[in-house]
N, C-alpha and C. Protein backbone atom coordinates (compact mmCIF):
# COMPACT_ATOMS: atom_id res chain seq x y z
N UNK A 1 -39.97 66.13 23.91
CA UNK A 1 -39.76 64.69 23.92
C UNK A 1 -40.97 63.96 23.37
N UNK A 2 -42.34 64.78 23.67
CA UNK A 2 -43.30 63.60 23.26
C UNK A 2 -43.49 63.83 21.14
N UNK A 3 -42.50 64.83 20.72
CA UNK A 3 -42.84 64.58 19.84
C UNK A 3 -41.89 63.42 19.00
N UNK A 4 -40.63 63.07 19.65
CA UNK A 4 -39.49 62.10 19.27
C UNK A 4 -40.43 61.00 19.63
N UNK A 5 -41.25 60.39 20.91
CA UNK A 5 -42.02 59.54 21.16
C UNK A 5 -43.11 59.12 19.78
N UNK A 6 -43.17 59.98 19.37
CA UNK A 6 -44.29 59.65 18.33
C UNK A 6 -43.87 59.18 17.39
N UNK A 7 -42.67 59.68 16.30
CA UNK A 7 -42.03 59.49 15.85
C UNK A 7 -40.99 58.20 15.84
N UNK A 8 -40.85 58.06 16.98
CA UNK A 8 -40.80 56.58 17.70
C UNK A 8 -41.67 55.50 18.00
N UNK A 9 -43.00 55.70 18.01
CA UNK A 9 -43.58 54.92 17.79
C UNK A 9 -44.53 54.43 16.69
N UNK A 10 -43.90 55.60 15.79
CA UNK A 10 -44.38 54.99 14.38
C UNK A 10 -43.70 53.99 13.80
N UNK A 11 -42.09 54.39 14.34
CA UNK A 11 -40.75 53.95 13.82
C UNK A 11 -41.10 52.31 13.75
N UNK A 12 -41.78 51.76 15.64
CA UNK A 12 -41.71 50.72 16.30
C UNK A 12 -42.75 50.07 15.10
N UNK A 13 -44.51 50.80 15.18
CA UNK A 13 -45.02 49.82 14.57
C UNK A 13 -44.67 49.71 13.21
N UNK A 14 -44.22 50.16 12.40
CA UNK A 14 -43.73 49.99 11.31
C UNK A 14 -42.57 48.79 11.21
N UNK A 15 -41.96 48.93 11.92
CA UNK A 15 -40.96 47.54 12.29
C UNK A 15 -41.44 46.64 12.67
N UNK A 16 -42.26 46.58 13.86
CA UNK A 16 -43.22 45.55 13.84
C UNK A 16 -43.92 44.43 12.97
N UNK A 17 -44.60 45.45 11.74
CA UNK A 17 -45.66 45.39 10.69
C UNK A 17 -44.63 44.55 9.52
N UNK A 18 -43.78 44.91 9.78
CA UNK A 18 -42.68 44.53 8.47
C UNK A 18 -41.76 43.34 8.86
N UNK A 19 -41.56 42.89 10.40
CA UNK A 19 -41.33 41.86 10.44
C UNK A 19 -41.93 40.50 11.04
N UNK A 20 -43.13 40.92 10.79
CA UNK A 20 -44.46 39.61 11.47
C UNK A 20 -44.01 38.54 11.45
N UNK A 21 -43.70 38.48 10.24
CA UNK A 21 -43.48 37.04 9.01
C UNK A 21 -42.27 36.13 9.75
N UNK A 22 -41.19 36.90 10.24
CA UNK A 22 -39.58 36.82 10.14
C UNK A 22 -39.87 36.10 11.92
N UNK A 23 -37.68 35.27 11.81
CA UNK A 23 -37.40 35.35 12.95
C UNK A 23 -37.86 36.30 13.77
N UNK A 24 -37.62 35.83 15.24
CA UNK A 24 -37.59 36.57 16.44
C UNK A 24 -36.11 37.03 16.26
N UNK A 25 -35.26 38.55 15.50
CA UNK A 25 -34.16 38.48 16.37
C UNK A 25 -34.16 39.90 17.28
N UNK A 26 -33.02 40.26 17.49
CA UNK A 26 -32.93 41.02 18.60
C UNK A 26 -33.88 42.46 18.07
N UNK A 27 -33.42 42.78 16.85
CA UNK A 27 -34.36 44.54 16.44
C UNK A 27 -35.49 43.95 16.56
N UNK A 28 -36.22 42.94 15.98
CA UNK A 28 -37.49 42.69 16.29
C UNK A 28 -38.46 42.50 17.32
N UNK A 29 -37.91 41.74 18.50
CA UNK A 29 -38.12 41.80 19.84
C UNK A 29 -37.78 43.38 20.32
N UNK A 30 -37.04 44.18 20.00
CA UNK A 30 -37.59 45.78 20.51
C UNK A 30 -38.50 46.37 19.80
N UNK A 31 -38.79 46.22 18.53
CA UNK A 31 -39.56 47.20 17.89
C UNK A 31 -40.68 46.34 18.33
N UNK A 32 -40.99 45.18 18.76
CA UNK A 32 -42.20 44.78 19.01
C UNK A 32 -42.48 45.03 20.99
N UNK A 33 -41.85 45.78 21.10
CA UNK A 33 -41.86 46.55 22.77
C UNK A 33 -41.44 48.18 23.25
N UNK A 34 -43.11 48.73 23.08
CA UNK A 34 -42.88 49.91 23.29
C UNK A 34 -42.16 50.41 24.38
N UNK A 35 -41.38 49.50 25.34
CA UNK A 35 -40.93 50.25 26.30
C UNK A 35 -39.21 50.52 25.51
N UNK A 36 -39.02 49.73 24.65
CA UNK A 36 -38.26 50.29 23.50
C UNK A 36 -37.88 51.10 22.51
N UNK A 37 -39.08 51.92 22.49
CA UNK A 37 -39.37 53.07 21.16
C UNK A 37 -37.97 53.99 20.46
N UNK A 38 -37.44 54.47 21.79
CA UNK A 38 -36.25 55.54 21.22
C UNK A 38 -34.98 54.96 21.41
N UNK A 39 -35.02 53.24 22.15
CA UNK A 39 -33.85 52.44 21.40
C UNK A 39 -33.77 52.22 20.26
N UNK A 40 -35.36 52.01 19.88
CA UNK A 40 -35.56 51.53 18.02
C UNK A 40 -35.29 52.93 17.51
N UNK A 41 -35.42 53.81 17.75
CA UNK A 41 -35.54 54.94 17.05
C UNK A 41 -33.93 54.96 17.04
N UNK A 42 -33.09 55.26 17.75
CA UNK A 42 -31.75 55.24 17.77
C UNK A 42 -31.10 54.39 17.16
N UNK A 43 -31.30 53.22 16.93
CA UNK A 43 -30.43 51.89 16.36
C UNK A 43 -31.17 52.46 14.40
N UNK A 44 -32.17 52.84 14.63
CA UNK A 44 -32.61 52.70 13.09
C UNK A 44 -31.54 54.66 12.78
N UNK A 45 -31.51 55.37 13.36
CA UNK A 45 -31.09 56.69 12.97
C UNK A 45 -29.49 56.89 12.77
N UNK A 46 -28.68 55.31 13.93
CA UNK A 46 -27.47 55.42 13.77
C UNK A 46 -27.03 54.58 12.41
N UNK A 47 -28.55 53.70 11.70
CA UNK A 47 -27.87 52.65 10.88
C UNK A 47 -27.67 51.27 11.40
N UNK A 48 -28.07 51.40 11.90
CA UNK A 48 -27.32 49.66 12.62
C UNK A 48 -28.80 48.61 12.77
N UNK A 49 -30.13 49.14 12.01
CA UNK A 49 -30.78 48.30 11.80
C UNK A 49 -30.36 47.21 11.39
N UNK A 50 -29.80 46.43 10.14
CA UNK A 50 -29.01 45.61 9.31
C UNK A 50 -28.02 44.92 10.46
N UNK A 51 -27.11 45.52 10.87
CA UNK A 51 -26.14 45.09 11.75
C UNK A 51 -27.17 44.27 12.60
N UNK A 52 -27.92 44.59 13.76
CA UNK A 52 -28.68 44.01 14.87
C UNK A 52 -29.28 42.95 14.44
N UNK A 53 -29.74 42.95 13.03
CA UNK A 53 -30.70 42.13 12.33
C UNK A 53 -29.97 40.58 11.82
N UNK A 54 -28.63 41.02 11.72
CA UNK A 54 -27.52 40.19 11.33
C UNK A 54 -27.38 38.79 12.17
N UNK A 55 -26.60 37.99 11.28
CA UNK A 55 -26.34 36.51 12.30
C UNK A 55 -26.25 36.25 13.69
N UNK A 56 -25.52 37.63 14.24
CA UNK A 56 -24.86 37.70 15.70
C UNK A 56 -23.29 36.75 15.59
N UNK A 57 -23.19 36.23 16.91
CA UNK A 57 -24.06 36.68 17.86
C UNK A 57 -23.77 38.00 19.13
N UNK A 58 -25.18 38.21 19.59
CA UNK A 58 -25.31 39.63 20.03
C UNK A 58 -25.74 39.65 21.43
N UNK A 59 -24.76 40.42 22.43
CA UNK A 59 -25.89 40.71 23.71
C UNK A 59 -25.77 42.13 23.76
N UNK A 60 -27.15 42.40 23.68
CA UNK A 60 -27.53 44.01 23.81
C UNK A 60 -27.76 44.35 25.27
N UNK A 61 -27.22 45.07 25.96
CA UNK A 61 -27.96 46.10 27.41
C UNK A 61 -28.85 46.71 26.61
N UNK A 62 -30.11 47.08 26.49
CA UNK A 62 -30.85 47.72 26.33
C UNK A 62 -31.75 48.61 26.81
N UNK A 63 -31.16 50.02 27.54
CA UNK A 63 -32.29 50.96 28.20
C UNK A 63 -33.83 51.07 27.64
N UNK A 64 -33.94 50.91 28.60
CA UNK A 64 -35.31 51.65 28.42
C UNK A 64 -36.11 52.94 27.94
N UNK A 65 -37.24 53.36 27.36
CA UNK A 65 -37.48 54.49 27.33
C UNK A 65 -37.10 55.97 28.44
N UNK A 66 -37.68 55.14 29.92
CA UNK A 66 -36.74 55.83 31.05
C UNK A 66 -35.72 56.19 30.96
N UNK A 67 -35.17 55.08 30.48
CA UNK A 67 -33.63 55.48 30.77
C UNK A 67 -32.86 56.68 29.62
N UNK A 68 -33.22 56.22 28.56
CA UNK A 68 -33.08 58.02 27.94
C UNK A 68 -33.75 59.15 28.42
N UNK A 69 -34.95 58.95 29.27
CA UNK A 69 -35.82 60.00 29.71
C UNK A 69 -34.95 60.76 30.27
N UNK A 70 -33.86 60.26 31.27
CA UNK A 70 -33.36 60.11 32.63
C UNK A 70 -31.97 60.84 32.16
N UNK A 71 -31.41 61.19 30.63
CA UNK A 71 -30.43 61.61 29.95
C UNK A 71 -30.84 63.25 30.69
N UNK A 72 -29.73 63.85 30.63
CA UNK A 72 -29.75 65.49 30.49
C UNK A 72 -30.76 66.07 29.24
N UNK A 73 -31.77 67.11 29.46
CA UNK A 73 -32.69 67.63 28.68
C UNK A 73 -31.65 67.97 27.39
N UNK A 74 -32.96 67.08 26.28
CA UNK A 74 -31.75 67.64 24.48
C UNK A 74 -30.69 66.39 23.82
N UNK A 75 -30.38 65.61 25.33
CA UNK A 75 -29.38 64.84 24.88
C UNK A 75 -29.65 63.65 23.59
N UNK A 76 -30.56 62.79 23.82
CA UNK A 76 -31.37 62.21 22.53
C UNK A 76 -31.96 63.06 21.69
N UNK A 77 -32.42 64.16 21.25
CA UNK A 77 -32.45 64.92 20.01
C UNK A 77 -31.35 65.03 19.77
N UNK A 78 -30.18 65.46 20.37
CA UNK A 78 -29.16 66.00 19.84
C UNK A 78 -28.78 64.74 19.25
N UNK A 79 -27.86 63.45 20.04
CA UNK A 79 -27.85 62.46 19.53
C UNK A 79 -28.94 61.65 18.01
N UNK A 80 -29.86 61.91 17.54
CA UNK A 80 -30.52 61.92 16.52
C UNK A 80 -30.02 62.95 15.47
N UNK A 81 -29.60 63.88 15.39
CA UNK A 81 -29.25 64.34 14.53
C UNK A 81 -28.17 63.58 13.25
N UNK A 82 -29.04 64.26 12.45
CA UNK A 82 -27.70 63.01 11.46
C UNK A 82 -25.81 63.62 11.59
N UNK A 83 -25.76 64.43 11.95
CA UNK A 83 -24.31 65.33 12.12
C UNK A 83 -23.95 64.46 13.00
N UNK A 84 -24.43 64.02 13.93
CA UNK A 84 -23.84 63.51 15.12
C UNK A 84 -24.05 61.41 14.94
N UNK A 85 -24.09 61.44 13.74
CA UNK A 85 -24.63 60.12 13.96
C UNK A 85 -23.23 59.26 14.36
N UNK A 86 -22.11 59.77 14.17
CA UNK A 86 -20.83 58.84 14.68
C UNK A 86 -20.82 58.61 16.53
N UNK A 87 -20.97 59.97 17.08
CA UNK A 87 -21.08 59.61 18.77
C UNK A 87 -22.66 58.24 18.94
N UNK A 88 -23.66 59.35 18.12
CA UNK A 88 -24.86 58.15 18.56
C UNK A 88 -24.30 56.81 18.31
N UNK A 89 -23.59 56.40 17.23
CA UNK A 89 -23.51 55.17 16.81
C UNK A 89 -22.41 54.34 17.95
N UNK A 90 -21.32 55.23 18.33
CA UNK A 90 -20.33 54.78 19.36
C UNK A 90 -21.08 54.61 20.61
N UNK A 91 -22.46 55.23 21.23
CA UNK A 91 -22.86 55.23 22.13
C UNK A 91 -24.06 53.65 21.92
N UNK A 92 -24.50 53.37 21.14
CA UNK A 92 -25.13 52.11 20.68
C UNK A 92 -24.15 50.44 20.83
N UNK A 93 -22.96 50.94 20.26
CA UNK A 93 -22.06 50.09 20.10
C UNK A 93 -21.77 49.32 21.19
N UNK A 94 -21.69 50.88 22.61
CA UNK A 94 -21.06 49.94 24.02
C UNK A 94 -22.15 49.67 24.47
N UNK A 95 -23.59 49.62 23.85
CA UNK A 95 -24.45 48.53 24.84
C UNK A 95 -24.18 47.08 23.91
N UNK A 96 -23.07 46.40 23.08
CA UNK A 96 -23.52 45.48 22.41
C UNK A 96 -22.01 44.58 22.58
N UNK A 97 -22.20 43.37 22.89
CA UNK A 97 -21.22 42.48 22.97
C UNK A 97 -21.61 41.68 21.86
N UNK A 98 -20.19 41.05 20.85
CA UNK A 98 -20.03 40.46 20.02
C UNK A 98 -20.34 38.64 20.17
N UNK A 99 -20.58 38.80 21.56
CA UNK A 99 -20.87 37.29 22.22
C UNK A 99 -22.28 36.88 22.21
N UNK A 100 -23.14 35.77 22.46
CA UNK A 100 -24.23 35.35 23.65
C UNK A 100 -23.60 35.46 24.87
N UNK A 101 -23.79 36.35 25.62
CA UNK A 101 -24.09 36.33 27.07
C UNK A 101 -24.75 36.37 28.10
N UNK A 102 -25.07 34.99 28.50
CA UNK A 102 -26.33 34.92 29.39
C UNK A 102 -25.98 35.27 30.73
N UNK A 103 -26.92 35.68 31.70
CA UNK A 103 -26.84 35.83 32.88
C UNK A 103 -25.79 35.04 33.33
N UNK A 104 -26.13 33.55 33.27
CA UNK A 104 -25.72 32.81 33.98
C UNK A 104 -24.21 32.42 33.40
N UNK A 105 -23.59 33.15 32.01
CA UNK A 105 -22.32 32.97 32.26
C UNK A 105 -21.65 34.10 32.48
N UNK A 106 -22.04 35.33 32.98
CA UNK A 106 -21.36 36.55 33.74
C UNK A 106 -20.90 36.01 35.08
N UNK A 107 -19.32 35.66 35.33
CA UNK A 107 -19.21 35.44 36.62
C UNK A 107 -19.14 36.32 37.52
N UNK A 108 -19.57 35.68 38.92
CA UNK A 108 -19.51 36.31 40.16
C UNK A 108 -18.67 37.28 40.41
N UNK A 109 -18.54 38.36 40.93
CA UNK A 109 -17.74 39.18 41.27
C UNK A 109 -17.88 40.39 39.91
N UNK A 110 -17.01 41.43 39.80
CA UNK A 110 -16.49 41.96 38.83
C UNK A 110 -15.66 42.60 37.73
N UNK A 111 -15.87 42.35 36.78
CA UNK A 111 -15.06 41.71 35.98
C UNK A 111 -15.24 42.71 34.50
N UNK A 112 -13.90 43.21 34.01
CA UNK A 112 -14.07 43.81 32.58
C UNK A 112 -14.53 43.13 31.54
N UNK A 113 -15.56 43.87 30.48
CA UNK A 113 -16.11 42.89 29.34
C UNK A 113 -15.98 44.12 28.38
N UNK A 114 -15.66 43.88 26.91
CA UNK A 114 -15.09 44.34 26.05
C UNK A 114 -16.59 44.60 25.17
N UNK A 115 -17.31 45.40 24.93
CA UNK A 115 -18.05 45.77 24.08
C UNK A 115 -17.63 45.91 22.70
N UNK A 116 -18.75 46.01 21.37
CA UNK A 116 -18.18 46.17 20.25
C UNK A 116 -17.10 47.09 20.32
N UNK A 117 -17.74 48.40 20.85
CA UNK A 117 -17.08 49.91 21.18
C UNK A 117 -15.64 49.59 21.07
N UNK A 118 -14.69 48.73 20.53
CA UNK A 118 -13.81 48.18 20.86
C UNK A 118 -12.60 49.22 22.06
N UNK A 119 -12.71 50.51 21.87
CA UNK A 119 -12.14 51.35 22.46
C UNK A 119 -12.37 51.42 24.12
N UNK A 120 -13.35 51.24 24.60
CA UNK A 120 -14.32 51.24 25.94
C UNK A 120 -14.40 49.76 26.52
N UNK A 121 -14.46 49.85 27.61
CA UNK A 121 -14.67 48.65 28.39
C UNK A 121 -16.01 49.11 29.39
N UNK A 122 -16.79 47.80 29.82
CA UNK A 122 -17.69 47.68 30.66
C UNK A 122 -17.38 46.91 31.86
N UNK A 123 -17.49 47.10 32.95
CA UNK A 123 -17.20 46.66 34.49
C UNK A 123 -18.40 45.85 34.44
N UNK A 124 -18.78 44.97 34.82
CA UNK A 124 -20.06 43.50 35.13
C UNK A 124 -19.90 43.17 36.13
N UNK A 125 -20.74 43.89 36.87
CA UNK A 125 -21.08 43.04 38.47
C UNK A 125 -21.82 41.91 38.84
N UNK A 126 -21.38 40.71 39.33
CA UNK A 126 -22.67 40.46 39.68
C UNK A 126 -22.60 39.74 40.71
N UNK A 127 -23.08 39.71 41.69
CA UNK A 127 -23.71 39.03 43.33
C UNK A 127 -25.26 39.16 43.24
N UNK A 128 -25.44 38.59 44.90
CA UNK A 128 -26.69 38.42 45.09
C UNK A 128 -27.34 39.36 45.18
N UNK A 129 -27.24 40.61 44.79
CA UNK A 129 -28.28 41.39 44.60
C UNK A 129 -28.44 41.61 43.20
N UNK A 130 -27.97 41.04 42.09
CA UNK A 130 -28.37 40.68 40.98
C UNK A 130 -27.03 41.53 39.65
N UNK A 131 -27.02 42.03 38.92
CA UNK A 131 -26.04 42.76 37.91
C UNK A 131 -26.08 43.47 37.39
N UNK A 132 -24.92 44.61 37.69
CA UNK A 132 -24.97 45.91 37.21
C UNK A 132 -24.09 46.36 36.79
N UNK A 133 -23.79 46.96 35.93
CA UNK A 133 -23.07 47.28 34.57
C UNK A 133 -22.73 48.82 34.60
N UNK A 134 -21.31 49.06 35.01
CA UNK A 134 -20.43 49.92 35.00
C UNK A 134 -20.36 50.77 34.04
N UNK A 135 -20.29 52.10 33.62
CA UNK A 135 -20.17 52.31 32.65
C UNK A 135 -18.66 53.38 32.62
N UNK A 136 -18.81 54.07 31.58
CA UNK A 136 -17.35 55.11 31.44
C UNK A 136 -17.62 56.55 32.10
N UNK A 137 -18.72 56.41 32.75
CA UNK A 137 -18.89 57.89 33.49
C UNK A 137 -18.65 57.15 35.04
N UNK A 138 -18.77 55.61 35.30
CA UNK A 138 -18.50 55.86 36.55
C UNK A 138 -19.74 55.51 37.34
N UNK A 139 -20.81 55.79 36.66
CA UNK A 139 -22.47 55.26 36.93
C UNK A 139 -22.76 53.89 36.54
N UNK A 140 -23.66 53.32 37.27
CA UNK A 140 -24.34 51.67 36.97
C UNK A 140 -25.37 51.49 36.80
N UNK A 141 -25.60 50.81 35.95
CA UNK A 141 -27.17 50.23 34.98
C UNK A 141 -27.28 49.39 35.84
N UNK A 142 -28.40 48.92 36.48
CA UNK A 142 -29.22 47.76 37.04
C UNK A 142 -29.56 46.88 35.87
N UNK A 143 -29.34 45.49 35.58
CA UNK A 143 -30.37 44.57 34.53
C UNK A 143 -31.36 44.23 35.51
N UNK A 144 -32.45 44.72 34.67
CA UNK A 144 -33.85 44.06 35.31
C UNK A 144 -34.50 43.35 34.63
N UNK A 145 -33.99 43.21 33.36
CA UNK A 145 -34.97 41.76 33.14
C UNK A 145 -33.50 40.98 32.20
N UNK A 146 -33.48 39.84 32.75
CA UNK A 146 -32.16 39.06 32.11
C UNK A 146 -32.57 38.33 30.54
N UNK A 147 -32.08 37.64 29.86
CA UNK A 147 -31.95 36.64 29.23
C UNK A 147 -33.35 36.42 28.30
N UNK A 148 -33.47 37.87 27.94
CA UNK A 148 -34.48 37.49 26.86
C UNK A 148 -34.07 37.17 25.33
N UNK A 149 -34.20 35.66 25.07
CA UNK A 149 -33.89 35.09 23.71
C UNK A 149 -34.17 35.48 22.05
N UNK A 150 -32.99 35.81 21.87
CA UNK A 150 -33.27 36.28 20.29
C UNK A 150 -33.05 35.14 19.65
N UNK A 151 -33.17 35.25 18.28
CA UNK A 151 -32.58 34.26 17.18
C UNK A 151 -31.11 34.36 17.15
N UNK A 152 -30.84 35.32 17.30
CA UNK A 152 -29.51 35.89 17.28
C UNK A 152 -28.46 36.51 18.74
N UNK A 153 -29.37 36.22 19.64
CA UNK A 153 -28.41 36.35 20.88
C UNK A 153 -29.09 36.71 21.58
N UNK A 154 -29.11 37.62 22.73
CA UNK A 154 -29.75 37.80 24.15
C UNK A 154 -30.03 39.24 24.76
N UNK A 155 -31.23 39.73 24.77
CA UNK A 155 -31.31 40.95 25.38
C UNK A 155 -31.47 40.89 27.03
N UNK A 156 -30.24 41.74 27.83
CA UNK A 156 -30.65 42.22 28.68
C UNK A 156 -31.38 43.93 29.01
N UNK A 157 -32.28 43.66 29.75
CA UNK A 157 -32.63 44.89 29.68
C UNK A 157 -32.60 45.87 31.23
N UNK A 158 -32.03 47.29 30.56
CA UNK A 158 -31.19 47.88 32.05
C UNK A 158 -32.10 49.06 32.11
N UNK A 159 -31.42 50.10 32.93
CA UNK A 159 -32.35 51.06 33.75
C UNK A 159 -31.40 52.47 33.68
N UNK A 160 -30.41 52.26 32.42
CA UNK A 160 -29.24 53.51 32.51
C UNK A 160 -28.81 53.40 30.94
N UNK A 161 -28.62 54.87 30.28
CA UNK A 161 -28.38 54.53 29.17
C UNK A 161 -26.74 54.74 29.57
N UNK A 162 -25.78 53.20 28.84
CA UNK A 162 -24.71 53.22 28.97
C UNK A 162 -23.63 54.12 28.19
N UNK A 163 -22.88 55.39 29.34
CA UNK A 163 -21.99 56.27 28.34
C UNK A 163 -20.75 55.51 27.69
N UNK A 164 -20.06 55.81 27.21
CA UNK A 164 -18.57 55.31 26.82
C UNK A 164 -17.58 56.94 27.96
N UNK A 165 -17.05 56.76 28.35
CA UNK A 165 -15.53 57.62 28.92
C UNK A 165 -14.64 57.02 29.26
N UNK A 166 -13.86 57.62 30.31
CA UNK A 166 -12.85 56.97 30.94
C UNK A 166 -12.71 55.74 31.37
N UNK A 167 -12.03 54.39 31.48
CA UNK A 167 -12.45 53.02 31.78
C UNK A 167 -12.62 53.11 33.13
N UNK A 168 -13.83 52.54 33.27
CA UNK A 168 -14.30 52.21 34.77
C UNK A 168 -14.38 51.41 35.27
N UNK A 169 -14.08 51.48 36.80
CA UNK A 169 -13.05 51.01 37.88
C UNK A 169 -13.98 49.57 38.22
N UNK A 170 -13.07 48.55 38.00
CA UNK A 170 -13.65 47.36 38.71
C UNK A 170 -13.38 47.12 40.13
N UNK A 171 -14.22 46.86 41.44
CA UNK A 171 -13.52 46.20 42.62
C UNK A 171 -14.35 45.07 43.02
């Protein structure tokens, strides 16, 4: 892993370096946050640099480095491979809504939300212990940091990299 890290964080400052000049949008605000590295590394390996970079608008879940850490050993190398770049790219897709969605218009309770993934749905919790995001295995992402502003839409940032499977269960 620490050699994908490196590789990842060349990826970052290089993205960084190249968009000083530019909007704030959403790829830029990760490549300018190493706790981002092998999201940037993933969004740039599936292709979807351009896409992210685009008008929007966009709300990304965005794991964390952890949170791929936290994958089964292999699973992000494997996913990097260019053979496999259609699952990586389907697995990118369901962290990304075609909307702005801010915290504060996820309503109470929970509720299905339609990711690009157009195939997959996401369950959105949210009460007073804050919002967590269902995925297709059945497991939930915590957002821990809400409503960080792009030019182009809104990163939340979670604590689970989100799978696509079976649609999961809202109550």
């Amino acid at each position: 892993m620490s050699n994908l890290r490196n590789i990842a964080a060349a990826a970052v400052t290089a993205a960084s370096l190249g968009s000083a000049a530019q909007a704030a949008d959403i790829v830029d605000i990760a490549a300018g946050d190493a706790r981002f590295s092998t999201l940037v590394a993933a969004v740039q390996a599936a292709g979807l640099v351009d896409t992210l970079k685009g008008p929007g608008p966009f709300t990304v879940y965005a794991p964390l480095n952890d949170a791929f850490d936290a994958l089964p050993e292999g699973t992000v190398e494997t996913l990097l491979k260019p053979e496999n770049k259609g699952q990586l790219t389907n697995v990118l897709l369901y962290h990304v809504d075609d909307r702005t969605l801010t915290a504060e218009m996820i309503p109470n309770g929970s509720n299905y939300f339609k990711p690009v993934l157009a195939s997959e749905r996401l369950c959105i919790t949210k009460n007073a212990s804050g919002v967590s995001i269902a995925d297709g295995t059945g497991a939930s992402a915590n957002v821990v940091v809400a409503n960080i502003k792009a030019d182009n839409g809104v990163i939340h940032v979670v604590d689970k990299v989100l799978l696509p499977g079976t649609r999961p269960a809202c109550h």
